[in-house]
Protein backbone atom coordinates (compact mmCIF):
# COMPACT_ATOMS: atom_id res chain seq x y z
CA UNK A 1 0.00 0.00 0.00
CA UNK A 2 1.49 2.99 -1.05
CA UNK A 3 1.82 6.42 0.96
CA UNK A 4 1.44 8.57 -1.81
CA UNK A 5 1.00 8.48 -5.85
CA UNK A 6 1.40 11.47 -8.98
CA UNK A 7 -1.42 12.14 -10.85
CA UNK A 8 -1.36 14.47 -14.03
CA UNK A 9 -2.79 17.67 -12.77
CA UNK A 10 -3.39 18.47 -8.91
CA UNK A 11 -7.08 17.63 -7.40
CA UNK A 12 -8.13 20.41 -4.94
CA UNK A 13 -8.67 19.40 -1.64
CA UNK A 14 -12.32 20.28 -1.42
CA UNK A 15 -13.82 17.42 -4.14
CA UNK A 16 -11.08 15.01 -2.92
CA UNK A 17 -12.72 14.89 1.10
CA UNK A 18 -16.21 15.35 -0.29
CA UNK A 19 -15.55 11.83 -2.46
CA UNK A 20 -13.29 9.99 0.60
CA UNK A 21 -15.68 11.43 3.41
CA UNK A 22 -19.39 11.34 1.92
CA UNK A 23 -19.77 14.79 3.58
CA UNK A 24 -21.57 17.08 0.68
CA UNK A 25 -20.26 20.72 2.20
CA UNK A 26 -18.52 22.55 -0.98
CA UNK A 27 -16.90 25.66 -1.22
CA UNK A 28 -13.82 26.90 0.03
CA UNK A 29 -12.02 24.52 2.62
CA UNK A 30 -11.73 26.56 5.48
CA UNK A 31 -15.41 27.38 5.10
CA UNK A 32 -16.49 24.24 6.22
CA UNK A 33 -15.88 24.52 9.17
CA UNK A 34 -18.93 26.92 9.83
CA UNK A 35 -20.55 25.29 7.10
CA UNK A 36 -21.20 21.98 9.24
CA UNK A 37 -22.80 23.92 11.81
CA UNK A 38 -26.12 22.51 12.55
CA UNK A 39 -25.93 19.61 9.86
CA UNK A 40 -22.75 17.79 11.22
CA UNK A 41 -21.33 17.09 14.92
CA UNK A 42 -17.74 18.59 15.12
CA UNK A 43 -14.86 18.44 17.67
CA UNK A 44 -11.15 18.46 18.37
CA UNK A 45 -10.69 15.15 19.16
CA UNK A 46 -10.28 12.73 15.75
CA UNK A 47 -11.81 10.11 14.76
CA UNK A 48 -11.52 7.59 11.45
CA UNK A 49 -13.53 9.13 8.50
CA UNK A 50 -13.39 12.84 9.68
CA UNK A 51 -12.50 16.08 7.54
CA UNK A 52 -9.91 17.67 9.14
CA UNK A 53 -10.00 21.39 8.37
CA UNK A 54 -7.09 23.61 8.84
CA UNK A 55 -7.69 27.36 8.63
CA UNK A 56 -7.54 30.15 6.51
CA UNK A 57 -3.66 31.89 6.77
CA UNK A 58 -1.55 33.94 4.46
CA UNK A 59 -0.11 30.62 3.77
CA UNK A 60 -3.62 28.81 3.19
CA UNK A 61 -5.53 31.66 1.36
CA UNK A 62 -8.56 28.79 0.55
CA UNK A 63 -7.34 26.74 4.15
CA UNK A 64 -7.42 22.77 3.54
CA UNK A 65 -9.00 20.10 4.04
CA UNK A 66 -7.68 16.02 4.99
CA UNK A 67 -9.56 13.14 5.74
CA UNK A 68 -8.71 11.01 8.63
CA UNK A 69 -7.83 7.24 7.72
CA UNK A 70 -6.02 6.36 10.79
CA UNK A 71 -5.04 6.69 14.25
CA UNK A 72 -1.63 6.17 15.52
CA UNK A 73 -1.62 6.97 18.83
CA UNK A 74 -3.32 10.00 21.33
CA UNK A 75 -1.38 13.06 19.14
CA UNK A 76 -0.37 11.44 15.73
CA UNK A 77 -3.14 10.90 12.83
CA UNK A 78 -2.65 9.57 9.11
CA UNK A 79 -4.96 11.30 6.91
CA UNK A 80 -5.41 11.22 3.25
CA UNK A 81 -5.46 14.33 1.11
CA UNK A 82 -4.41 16.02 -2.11
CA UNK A 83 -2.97 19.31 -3.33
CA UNK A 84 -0.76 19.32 -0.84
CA UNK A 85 2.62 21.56 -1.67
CA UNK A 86 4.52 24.76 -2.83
CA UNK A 87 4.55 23.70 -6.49
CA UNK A 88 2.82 22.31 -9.13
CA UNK A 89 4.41 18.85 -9.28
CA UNK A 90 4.28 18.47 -5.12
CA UNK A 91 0.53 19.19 -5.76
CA UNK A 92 0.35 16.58 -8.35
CA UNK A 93 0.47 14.20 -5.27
CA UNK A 94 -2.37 12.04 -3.71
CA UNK A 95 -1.29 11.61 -0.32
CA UNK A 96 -3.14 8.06 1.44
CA UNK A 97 -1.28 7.81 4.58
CA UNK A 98 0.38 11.21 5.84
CA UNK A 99 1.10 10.87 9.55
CA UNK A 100 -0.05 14.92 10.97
CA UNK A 101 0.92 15.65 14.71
CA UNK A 102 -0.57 17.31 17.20
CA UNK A 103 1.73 20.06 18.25
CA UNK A 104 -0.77 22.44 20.22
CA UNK A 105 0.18 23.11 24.15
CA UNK A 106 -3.26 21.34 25.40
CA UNK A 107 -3.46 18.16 23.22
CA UNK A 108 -6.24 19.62 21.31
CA UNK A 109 -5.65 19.40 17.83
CA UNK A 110 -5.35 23.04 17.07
CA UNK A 111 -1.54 23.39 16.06
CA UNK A 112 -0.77 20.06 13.42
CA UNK A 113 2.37 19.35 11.79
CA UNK A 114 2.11 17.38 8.41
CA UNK A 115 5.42 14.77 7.29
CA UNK A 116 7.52 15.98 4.73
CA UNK A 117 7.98 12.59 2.59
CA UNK A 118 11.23 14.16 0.72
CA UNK A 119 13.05 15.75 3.81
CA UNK A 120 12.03 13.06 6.16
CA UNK A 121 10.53 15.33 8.72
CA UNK A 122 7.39 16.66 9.74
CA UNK A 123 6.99 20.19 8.55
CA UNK A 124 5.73 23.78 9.29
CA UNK A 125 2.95 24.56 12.02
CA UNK A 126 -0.50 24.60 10.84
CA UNK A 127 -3.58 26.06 12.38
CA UNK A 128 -6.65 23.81 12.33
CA UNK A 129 -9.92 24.31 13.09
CA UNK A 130 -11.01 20.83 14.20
CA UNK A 131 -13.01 17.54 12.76
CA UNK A 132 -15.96 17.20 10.98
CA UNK A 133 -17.59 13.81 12.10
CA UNK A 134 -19.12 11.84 9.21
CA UNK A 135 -22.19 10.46 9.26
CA UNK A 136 -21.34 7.38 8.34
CA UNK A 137 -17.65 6.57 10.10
CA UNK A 138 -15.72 4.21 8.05
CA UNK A 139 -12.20 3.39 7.40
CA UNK A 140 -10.92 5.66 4.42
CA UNK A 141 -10.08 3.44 1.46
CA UNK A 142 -7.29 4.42 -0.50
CA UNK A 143 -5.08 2.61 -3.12
């Protein structure tokens, strides 16, 4: 099972969780968040199947969104997402299993840190907003 794979051109992040979740929010990523108000139960604790929605920065003009496909342990996630990256080819990635840690000072999910597959590391800080809780909680499938 492979971690990641390149496609031809990059898949925003918004259809990709829509397909792998079965949540129908669309618009912007970060604007799910306040989106699933009222229609979907959300938190800051994770759980298989949610959207994890980071927030709108200078860095994330349209924020992002990742879908969670497994739990490692209390502060590290794997989540699958696309468009991920600085260029054009790095965005040309699905990503099935990226391990994202918790780095926020009370364990609750609001500062993440996403791995870096070519330096080996996990990478910048990252503001989330939280989880959007599925529905219909399932194990993310993924090639």
């Amino acid at each position: 099972m492979s971690s990641f794979y390149k496609i031809d051109k990059p898949i925003q992040c918004v259809p990709h969780a829509r397909e792998l979740s079965g949540i129908p929010i669309y618009g912007d990523a970060y604007t799910w968040w306040g989106q699933a108000d009222g229609k979907y139960a959300k938190g800051k604790v994770p759980q298989i199947g949610a959207v994890l929605v980071l927030s709108k920065t200078s860095r994330l003009k349209h924020g992002h969104l990742a879908v969670v496909n497994k739990i490692l342990d209390r502060r590290t996630i794997e989540v699958a997402h696309s468009n991920w990256g600085g260029s054009r080819d790095e965005r040309c990635v699905i990503y099935n299993h990226m391990p994202v840690k918790d780095v926020s000072a009370n364990n609750d999910w609001s500062m993440l840190r996403f791995w870096n597959y070519p330096s080996k590391s996990f990478g910048s800080v990252y503001a989330a907003s939280g989880f959007i809780y599925s529905p219909h909680p399932q194990r993310v499938v993924t090639e």
